[in-house]
PDB file of N, CA and C in Angstrom:
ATOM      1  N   UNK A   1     -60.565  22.647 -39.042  1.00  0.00           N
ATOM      2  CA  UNK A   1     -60.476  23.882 -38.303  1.00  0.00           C
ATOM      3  C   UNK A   1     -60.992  25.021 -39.185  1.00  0.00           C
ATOM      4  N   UNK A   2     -61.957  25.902 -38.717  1.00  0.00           N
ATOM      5  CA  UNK A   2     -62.306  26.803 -39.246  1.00  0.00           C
ATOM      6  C   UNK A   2     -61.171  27.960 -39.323  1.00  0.00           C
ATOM      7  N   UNK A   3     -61.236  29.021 -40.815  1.00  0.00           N
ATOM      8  CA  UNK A   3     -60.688  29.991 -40.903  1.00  0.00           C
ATOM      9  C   UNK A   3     -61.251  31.204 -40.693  1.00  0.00           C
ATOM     10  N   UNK A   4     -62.400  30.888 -39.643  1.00  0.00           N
ATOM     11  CA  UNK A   4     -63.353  32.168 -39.507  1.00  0.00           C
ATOM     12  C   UNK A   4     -63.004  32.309 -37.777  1.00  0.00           C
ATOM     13  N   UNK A   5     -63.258  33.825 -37.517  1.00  0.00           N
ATOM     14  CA  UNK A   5     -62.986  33.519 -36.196  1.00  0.00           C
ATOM     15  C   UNK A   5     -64.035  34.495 -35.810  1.00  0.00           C
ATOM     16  N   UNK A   6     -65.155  34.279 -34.616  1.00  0.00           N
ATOM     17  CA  UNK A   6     -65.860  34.538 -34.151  1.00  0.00           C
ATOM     18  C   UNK A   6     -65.861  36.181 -33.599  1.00  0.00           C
ATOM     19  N   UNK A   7     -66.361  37.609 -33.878  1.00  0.00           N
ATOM     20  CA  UNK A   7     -66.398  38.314 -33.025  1.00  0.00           C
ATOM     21  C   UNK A   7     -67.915  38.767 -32.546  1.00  0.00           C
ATOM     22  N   UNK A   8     -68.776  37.936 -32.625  1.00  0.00           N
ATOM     23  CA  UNK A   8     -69.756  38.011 -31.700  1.00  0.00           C
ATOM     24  C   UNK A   8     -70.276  37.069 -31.635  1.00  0.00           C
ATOM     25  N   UNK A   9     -70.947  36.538 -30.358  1.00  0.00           N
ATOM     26  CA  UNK A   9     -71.645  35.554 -30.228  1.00  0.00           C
ATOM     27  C   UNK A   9     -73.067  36.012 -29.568  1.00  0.00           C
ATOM     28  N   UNK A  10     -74.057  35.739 -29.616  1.00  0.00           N
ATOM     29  CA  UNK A  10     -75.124  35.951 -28.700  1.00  0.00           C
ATOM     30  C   UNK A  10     -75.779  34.602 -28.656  1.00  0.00           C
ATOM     31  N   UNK A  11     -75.813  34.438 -27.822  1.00  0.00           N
ATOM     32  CA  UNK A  11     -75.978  32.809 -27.169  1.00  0.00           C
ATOM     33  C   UNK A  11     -76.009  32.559 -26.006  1.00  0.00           C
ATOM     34  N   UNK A  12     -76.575  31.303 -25.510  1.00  0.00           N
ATOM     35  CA  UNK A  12     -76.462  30.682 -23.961  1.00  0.00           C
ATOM     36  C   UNK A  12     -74.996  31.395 -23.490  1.00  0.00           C
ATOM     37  N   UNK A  13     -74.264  30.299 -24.328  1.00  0.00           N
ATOM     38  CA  UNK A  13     -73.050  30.635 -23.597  1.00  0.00           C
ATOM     39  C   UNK A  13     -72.100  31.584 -24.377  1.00  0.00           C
ATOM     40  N   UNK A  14     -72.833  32.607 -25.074  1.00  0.00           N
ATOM     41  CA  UNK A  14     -72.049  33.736 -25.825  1.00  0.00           C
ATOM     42  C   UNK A  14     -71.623  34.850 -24.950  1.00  0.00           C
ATOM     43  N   UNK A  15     -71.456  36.084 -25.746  1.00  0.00           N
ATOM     44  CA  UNK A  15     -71.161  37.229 -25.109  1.00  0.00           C
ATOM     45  C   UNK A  15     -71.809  37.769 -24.681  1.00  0.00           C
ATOM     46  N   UNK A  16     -73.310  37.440 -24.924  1.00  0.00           N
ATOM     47  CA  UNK A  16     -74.210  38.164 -24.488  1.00  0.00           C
ATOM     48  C   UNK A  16     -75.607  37.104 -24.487  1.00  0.00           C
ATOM     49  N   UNK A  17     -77.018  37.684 -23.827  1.00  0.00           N
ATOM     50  CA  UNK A  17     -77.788  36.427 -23.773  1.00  0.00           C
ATOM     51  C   UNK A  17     -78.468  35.903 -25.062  1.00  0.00           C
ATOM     52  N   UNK A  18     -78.592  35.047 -25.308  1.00  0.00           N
ATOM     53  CA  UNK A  18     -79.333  34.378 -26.195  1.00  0.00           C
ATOM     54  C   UNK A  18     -80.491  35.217 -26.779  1.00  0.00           C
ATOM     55  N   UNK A  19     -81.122  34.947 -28.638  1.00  0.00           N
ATOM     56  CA  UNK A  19     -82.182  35.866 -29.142  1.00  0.00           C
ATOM     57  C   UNK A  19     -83.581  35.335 -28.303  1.00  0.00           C
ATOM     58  N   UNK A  20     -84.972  36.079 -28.389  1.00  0.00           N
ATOM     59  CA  UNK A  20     -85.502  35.277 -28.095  1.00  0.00           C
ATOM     60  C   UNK A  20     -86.266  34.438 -28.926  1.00  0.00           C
ATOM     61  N   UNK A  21     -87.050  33.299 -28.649  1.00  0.00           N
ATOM     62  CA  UNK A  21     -87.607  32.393 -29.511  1.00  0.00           C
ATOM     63  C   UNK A  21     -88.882  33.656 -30.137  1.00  0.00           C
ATOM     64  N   UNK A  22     -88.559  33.214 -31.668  1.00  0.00           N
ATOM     65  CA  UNK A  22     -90.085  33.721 -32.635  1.00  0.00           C
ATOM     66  C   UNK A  22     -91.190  32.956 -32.281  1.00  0.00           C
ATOM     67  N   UNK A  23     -92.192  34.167 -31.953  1.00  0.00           N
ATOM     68  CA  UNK A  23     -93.554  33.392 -31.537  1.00  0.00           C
ATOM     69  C   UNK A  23     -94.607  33.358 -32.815  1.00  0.00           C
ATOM     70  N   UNK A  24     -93.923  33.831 -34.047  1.00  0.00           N
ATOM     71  CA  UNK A  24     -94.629  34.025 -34.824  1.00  0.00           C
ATOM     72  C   UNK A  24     -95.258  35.321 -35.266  1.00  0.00           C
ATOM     73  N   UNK A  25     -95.384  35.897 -36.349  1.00  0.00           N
ATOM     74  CA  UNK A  25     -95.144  37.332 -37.028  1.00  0.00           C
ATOM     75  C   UNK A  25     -97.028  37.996 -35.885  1.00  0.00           C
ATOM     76  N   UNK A  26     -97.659  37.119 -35.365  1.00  0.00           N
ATOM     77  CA  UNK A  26     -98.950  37.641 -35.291  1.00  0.00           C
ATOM     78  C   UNK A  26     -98.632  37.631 -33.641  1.00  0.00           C
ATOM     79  N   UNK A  27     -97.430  37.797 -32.896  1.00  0.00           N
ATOM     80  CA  UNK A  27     -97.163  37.538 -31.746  1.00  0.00           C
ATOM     81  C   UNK A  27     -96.395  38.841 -31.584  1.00  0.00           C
ATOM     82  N   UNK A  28     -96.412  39.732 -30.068  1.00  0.00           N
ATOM     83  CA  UNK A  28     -96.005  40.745 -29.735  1.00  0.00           C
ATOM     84  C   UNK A  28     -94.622  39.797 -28.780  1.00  0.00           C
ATOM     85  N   UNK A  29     -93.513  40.469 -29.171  1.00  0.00           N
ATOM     86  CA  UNK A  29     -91.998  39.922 -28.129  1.00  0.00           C
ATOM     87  C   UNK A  29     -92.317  40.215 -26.861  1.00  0.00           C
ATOM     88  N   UNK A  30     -91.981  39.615 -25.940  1.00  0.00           N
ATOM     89  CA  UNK A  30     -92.172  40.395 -23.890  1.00  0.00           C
ATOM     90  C   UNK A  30     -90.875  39.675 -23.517  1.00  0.00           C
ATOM     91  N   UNK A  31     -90.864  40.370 -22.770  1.00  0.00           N
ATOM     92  CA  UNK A  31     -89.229  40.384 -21.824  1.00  0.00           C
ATOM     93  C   UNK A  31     -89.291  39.562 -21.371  1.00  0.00           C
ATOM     94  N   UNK A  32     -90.543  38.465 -21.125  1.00  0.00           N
ATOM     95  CA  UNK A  32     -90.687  37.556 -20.218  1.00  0.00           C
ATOM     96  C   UNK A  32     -90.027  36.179 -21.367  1.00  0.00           C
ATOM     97  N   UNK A  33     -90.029  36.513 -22.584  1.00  0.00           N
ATOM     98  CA  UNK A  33     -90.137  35.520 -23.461  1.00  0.00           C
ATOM     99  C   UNK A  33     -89.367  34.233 -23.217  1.00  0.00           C
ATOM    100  N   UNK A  34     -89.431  33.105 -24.078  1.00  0.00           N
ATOM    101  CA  UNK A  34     -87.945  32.119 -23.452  1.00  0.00           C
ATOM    102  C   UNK A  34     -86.822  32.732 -24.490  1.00  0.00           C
ATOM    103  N   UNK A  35     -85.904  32.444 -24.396  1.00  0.00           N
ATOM    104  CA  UNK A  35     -84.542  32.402 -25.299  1.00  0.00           C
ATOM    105  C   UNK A  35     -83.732  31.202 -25.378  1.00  0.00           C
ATOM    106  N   UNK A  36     -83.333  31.568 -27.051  1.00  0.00           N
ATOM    107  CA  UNK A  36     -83.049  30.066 -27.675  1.00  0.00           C
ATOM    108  C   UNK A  36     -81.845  30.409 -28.931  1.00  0.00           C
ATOM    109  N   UNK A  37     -81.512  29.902 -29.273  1.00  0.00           N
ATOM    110  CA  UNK A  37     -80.484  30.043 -30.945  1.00  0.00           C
ATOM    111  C   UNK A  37     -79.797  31.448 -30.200  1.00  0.00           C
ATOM    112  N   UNK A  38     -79.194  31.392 -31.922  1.00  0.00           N
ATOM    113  CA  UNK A  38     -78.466  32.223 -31.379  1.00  0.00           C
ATOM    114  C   UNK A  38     -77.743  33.048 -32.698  1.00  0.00           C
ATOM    115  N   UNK A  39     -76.852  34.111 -32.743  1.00  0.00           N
ATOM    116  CA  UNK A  39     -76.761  35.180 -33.693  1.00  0.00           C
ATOM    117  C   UNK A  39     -75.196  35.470 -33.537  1.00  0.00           C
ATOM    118  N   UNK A  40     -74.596  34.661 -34.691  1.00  0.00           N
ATOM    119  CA  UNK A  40     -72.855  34.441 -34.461  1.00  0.00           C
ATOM    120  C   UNK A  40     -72.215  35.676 -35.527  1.00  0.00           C
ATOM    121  N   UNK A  41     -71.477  36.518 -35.452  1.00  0.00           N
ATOM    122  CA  UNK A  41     -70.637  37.496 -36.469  1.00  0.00           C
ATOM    123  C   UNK A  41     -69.782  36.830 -36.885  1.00  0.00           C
ATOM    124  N   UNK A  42     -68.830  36.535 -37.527  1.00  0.00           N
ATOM    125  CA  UNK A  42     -67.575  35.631 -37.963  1.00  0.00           C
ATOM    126  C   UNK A  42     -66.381  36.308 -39.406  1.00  0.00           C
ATOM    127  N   UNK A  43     -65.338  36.810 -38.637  1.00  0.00           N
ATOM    128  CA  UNK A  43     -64.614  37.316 -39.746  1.00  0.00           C
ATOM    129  C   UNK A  43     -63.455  36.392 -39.995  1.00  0.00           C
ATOM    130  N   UNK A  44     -62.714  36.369 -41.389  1.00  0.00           N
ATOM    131  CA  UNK A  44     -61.234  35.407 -41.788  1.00  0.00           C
ATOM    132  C   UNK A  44     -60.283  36.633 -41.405  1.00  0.00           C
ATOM    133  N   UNK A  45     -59.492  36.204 -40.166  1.00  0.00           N
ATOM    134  CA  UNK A  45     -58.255  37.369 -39.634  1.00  0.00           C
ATOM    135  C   UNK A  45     -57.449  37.507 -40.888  1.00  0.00           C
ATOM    136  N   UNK A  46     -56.670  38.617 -40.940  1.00  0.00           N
ATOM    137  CA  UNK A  46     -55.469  38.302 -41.727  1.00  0.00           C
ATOM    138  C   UNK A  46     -54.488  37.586 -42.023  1.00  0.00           C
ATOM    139  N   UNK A  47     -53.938  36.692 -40.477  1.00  0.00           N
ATOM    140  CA  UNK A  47     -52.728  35.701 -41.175  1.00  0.00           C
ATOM    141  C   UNK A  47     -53.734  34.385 -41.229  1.00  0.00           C
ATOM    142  N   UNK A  48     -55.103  34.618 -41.605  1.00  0.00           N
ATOM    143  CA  UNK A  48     -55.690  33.352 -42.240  1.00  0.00           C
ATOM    144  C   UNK A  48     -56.107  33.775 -43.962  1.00  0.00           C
ATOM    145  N   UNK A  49     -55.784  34.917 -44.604  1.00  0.00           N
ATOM    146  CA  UNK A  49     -56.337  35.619 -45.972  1.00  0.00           C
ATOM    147  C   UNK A  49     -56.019  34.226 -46.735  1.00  0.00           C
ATOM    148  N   UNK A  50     -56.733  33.736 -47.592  1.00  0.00           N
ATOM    149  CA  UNK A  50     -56.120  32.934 -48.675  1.00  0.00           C
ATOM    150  C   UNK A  50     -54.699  33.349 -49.276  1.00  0.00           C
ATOM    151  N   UNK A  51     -54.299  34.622 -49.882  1.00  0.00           N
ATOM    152  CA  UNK A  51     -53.232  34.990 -50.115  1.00  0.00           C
ATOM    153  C   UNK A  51     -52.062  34.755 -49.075  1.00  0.00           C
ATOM    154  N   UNK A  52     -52.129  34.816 -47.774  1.00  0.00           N
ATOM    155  CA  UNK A  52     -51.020  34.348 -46.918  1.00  0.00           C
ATOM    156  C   UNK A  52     -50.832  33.365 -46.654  1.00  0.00           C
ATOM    157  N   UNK A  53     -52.144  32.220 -47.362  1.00  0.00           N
ATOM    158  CA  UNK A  53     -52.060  30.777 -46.571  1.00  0.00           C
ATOM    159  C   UNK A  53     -50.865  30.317 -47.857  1.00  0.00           C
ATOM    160  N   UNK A  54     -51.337  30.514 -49.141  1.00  0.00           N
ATOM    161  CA  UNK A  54     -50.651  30.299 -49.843  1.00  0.00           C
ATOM    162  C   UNK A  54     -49.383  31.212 -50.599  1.00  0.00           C
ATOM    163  N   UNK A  55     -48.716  31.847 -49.452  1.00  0.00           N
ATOM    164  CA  UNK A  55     -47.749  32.133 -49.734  1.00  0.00           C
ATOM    165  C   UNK A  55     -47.331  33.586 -50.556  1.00  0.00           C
ATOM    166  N   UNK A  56     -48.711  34.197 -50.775  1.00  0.00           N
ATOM    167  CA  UNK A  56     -48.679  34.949 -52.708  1.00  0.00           C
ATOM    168  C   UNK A  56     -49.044  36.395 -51.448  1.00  0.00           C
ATOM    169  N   UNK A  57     -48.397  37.454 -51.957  1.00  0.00           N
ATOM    170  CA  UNK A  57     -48.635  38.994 -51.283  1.00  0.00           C
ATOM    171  C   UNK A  57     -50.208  39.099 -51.941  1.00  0.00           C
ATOM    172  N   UNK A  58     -50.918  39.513 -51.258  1.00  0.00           N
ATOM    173  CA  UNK A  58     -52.523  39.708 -51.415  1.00  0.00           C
ATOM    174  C   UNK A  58     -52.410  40.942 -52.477  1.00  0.00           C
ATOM    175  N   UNK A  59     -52.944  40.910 -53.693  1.00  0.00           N
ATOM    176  CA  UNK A  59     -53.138  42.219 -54.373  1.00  0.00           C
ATOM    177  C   UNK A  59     -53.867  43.085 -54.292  1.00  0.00           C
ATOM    178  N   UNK A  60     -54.953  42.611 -53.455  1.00  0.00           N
ATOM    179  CA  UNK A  60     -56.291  43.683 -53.300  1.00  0.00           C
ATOM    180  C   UNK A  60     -56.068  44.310 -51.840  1.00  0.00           C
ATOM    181  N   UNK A  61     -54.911  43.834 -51.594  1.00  0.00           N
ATOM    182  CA  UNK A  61     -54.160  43.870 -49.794  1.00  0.00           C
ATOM    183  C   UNK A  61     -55.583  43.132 -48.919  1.00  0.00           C
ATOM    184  N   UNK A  62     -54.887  43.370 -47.601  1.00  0.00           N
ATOM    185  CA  UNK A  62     -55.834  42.969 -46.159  1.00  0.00           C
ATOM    186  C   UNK A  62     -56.530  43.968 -46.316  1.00  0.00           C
ATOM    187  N   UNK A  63     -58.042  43.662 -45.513  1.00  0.00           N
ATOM    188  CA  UNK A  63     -58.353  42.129 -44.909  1.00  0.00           C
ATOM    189  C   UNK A  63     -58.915  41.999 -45.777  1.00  0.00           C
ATOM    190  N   UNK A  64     -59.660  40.408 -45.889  1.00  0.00           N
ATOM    191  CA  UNK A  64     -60.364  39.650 -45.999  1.00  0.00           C
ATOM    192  C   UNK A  64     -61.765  40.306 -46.467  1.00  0.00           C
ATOM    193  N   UNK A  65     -62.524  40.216 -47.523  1.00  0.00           N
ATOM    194  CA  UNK A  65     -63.822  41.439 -47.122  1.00  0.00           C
ATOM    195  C   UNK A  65     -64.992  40.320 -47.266  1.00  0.00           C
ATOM    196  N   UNK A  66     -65.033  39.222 -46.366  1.00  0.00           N
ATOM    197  CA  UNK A  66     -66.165  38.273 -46.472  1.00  0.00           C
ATOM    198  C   UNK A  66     -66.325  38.304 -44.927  1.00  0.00           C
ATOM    199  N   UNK A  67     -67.714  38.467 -44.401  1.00  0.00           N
ATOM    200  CA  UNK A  67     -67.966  38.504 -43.041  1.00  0.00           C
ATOM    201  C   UNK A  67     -69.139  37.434 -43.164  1.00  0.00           C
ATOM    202  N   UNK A  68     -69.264  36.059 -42.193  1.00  0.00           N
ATOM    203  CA  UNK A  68     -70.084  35.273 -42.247  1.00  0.00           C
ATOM    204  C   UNK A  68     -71.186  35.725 -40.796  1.00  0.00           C
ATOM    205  N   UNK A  69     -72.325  35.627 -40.991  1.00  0.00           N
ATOM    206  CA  UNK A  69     -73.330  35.616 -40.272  1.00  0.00           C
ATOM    207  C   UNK A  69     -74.605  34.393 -40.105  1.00  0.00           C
ATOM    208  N   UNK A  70     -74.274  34.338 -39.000  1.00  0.00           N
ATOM    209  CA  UNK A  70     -75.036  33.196 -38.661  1.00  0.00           C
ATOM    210  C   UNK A  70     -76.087  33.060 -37.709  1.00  0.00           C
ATOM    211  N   UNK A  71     -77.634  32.861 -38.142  1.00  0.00           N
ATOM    212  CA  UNK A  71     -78.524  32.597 -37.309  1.00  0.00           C
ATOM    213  C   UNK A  71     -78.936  30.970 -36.994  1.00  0.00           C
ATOM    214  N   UNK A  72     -79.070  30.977 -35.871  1.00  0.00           N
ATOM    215  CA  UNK A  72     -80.076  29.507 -35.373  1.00  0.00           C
ATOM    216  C   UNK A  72     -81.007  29.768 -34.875  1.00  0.00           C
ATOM    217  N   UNK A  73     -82.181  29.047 -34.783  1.00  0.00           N
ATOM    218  CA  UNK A  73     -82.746  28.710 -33.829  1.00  0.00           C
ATOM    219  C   UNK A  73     -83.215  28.106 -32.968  1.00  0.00           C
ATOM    220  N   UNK A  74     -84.002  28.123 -31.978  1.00  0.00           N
ATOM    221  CA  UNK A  74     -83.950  27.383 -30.679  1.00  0.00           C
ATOM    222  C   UNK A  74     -84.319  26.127 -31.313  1.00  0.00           C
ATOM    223  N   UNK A  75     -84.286  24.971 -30.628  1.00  0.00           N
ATOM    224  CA  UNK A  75     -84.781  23.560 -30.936  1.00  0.00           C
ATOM    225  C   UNK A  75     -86.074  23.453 -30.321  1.00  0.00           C
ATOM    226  N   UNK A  76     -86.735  24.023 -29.592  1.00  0.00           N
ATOM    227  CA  UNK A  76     -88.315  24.144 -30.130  1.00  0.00           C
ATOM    228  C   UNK A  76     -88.803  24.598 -31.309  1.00  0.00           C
ATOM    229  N   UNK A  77     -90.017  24.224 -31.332  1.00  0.00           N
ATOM    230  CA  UNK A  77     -90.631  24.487 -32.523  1.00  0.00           C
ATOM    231  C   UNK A  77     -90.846  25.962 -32.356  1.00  0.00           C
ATOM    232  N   UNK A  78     -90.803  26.275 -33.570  1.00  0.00           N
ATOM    233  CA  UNK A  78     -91.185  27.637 -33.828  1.00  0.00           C
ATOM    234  C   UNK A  78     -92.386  27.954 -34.791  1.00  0.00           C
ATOM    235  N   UNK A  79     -93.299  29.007 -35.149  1.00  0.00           N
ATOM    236  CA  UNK A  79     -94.523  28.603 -35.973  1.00  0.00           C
ATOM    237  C   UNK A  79     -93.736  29.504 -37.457  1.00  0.00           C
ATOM    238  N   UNK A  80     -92.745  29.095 -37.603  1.00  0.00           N
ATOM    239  CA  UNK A  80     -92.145  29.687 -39.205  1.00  0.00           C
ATOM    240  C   UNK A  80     -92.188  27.826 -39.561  1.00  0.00           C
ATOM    241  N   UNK A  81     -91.402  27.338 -38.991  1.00  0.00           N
ATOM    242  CA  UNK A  81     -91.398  25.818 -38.963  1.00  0.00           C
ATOM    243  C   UNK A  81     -91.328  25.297 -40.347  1.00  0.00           C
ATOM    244  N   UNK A  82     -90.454  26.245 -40.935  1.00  0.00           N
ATOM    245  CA  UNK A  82     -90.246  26.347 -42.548  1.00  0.00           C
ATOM    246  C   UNK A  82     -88.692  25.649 -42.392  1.00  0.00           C
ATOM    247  N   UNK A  83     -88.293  24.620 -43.237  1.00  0.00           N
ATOM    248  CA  UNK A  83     -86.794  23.997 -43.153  1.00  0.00           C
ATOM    249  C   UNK A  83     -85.974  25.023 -43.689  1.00  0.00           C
ATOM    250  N   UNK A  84     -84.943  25.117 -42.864  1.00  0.00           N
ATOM    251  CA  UNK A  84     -83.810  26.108 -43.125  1.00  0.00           C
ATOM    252  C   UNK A  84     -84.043  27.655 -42.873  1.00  0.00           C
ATOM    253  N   UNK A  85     -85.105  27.976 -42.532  1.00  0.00           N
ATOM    254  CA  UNK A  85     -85.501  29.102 -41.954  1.00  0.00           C
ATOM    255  C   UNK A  85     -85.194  28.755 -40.527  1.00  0.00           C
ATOM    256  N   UNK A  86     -84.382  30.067 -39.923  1.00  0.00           N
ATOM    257  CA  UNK A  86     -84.126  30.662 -38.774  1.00  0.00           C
ATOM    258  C   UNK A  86     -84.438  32.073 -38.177  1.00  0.00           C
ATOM    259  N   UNK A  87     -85.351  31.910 -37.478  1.00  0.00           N
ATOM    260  CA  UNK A  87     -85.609  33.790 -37.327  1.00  0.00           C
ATOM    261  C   UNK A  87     -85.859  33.765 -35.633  1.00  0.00           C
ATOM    262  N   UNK A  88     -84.987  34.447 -35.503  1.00  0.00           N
ATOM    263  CA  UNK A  88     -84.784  35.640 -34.025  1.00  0.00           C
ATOM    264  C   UNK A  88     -85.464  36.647 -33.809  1.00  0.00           C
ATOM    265  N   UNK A  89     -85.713  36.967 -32.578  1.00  0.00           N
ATOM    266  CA  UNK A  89     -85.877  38.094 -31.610  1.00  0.00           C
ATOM    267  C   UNK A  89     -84.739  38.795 -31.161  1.00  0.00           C
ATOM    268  N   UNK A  90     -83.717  39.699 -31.416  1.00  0.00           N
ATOM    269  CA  UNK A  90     -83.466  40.793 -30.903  1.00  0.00           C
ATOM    270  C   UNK A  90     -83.850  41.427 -30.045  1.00  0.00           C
ATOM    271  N   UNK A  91     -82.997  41.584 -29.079  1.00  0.00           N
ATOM    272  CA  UNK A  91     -83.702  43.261 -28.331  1.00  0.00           C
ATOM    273  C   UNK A  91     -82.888  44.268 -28.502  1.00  0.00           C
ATOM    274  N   UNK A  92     -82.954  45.426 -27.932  1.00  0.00           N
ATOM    275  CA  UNK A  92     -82.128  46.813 -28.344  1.00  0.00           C
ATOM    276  C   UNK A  92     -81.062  46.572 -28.106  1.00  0.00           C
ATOM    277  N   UNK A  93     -80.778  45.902 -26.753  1.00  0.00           N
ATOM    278  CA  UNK A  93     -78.926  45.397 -26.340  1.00  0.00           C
ATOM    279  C   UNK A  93     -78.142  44.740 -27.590  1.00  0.00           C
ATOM    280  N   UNK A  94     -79.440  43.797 -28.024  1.00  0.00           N
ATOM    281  CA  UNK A  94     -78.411  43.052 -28.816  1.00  0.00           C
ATOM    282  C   UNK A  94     -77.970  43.812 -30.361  1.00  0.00           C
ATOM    283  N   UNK A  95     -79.021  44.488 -30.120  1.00  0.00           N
ATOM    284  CA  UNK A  95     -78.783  45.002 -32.066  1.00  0.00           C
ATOM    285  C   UNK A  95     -77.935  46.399 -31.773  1.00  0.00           C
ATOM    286  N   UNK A  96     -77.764  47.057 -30.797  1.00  0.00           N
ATOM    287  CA  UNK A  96     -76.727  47.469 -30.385  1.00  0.00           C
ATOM    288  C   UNK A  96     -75.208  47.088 -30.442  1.00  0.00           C
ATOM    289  N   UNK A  97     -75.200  45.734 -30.022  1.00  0.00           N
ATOM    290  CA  UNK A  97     -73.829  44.779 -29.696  1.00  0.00           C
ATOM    291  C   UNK A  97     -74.341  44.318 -31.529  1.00  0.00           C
ATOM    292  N   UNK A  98     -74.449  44.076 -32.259  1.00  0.00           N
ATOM    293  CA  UNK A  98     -74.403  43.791 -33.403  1.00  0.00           C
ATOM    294  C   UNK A  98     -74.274  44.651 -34.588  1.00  0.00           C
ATOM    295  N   UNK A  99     -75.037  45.883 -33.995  1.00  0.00           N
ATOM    296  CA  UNK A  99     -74.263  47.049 -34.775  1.00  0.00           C
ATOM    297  C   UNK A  99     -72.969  47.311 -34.941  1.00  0.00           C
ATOM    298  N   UNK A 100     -72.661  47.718 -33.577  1.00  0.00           N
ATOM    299  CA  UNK A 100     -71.172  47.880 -32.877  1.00  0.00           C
ATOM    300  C   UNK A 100     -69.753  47.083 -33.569  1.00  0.00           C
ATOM    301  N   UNK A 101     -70.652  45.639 -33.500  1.00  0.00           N
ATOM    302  CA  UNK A 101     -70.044  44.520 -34.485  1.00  0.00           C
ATOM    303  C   UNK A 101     -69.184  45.146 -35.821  1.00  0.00           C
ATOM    304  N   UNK A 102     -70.666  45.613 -36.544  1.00  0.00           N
ATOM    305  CA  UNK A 102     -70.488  45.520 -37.894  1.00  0.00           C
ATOM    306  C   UNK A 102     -70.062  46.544 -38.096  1.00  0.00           C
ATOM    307  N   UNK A 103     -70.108  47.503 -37.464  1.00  0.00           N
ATOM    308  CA  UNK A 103     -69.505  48.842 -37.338  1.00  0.00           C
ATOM    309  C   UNK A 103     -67.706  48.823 -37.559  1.00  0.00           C
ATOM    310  N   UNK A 104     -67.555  47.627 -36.716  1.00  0.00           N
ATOM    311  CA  UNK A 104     -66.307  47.436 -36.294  1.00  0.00           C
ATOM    312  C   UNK A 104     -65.437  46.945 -37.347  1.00  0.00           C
ATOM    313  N   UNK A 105     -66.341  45.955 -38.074  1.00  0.00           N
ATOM    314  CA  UNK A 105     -65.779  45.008 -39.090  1.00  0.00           C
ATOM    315  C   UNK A 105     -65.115  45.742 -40.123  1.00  0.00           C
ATOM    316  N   UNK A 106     -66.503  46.611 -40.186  1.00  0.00           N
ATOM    317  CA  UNK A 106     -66.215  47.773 -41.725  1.00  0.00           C
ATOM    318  C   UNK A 106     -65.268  48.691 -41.518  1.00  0.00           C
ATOM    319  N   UNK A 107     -64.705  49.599 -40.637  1.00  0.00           N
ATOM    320  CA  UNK A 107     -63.630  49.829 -40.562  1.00  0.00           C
ATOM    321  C   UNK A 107     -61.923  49.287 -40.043  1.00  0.00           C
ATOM    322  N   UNK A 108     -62.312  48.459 -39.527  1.00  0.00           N
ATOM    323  CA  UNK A 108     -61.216  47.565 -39.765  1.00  0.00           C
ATOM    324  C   UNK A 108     -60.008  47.331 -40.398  1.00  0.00           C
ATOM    325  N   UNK A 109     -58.751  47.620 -39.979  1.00  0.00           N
ATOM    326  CA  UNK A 109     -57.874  47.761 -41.166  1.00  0.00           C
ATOM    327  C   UNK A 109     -57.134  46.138 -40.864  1.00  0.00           C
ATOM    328  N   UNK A 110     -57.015  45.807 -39.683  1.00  0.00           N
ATOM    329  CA  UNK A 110     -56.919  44.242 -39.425  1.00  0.00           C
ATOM    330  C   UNK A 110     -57.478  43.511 -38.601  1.00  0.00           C
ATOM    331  N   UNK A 111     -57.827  42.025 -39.069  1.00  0.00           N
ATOM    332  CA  UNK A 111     -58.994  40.953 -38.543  1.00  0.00           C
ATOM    333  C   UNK A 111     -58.203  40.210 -37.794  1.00  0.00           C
TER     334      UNK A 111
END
């Protein structure tokens, strides 16, 4: 079981729609594009801090200050087609809803 817990998803079946597929840096994005992968936020809440799992009062207090971010991409090919490279398309909605995110994270007094 993960100790991360999801506050954004953009995905098929996320909060919002999926990035779209990279057509490659010499390619203009269109609305028409397909969409694929996807662009996950992920914070450790507080009654998951290492310090509470094991029992010990946190000295640096809550929260947690590790935020995981996660890109995929679609399972077509893409022309980066570099292993372990993942790169997205954004649109304004989403980097909006991902701002908002991180916006959120950073002031945050609990996860």
């Amino acid at each position: 079981m993960s100790i991360f817990a999801t506050w954004l998803l953009l995905a098929e079946d996320g909060d919002a729609a999926a990035p779209r597929v990279y057509k490659g840096s010499h390619a203009d994005p269109e609305d028409g594009d397909p969409r694929g992968g996807w662009v996950e936020v992920a914070a450790i809440p507080n009654h998951c801090h290492p310090a509470v799992r094991w029992q010990v009062a946190p000295s640096d207090g809550l929260p947690v200050e590790y935020l995981r971010l996660s890109v995929g991409q679609a399972a077509e090919p893409s022309s980066s087609g570099l292993p372990g490279q993942a790169t997205v398309i954004l649109d304004r909605a989403q980097v909006e809803d991902l701002h908002e995110t991180l916006g959120a994270w950073l002031t945050a007094e609990e996860r």
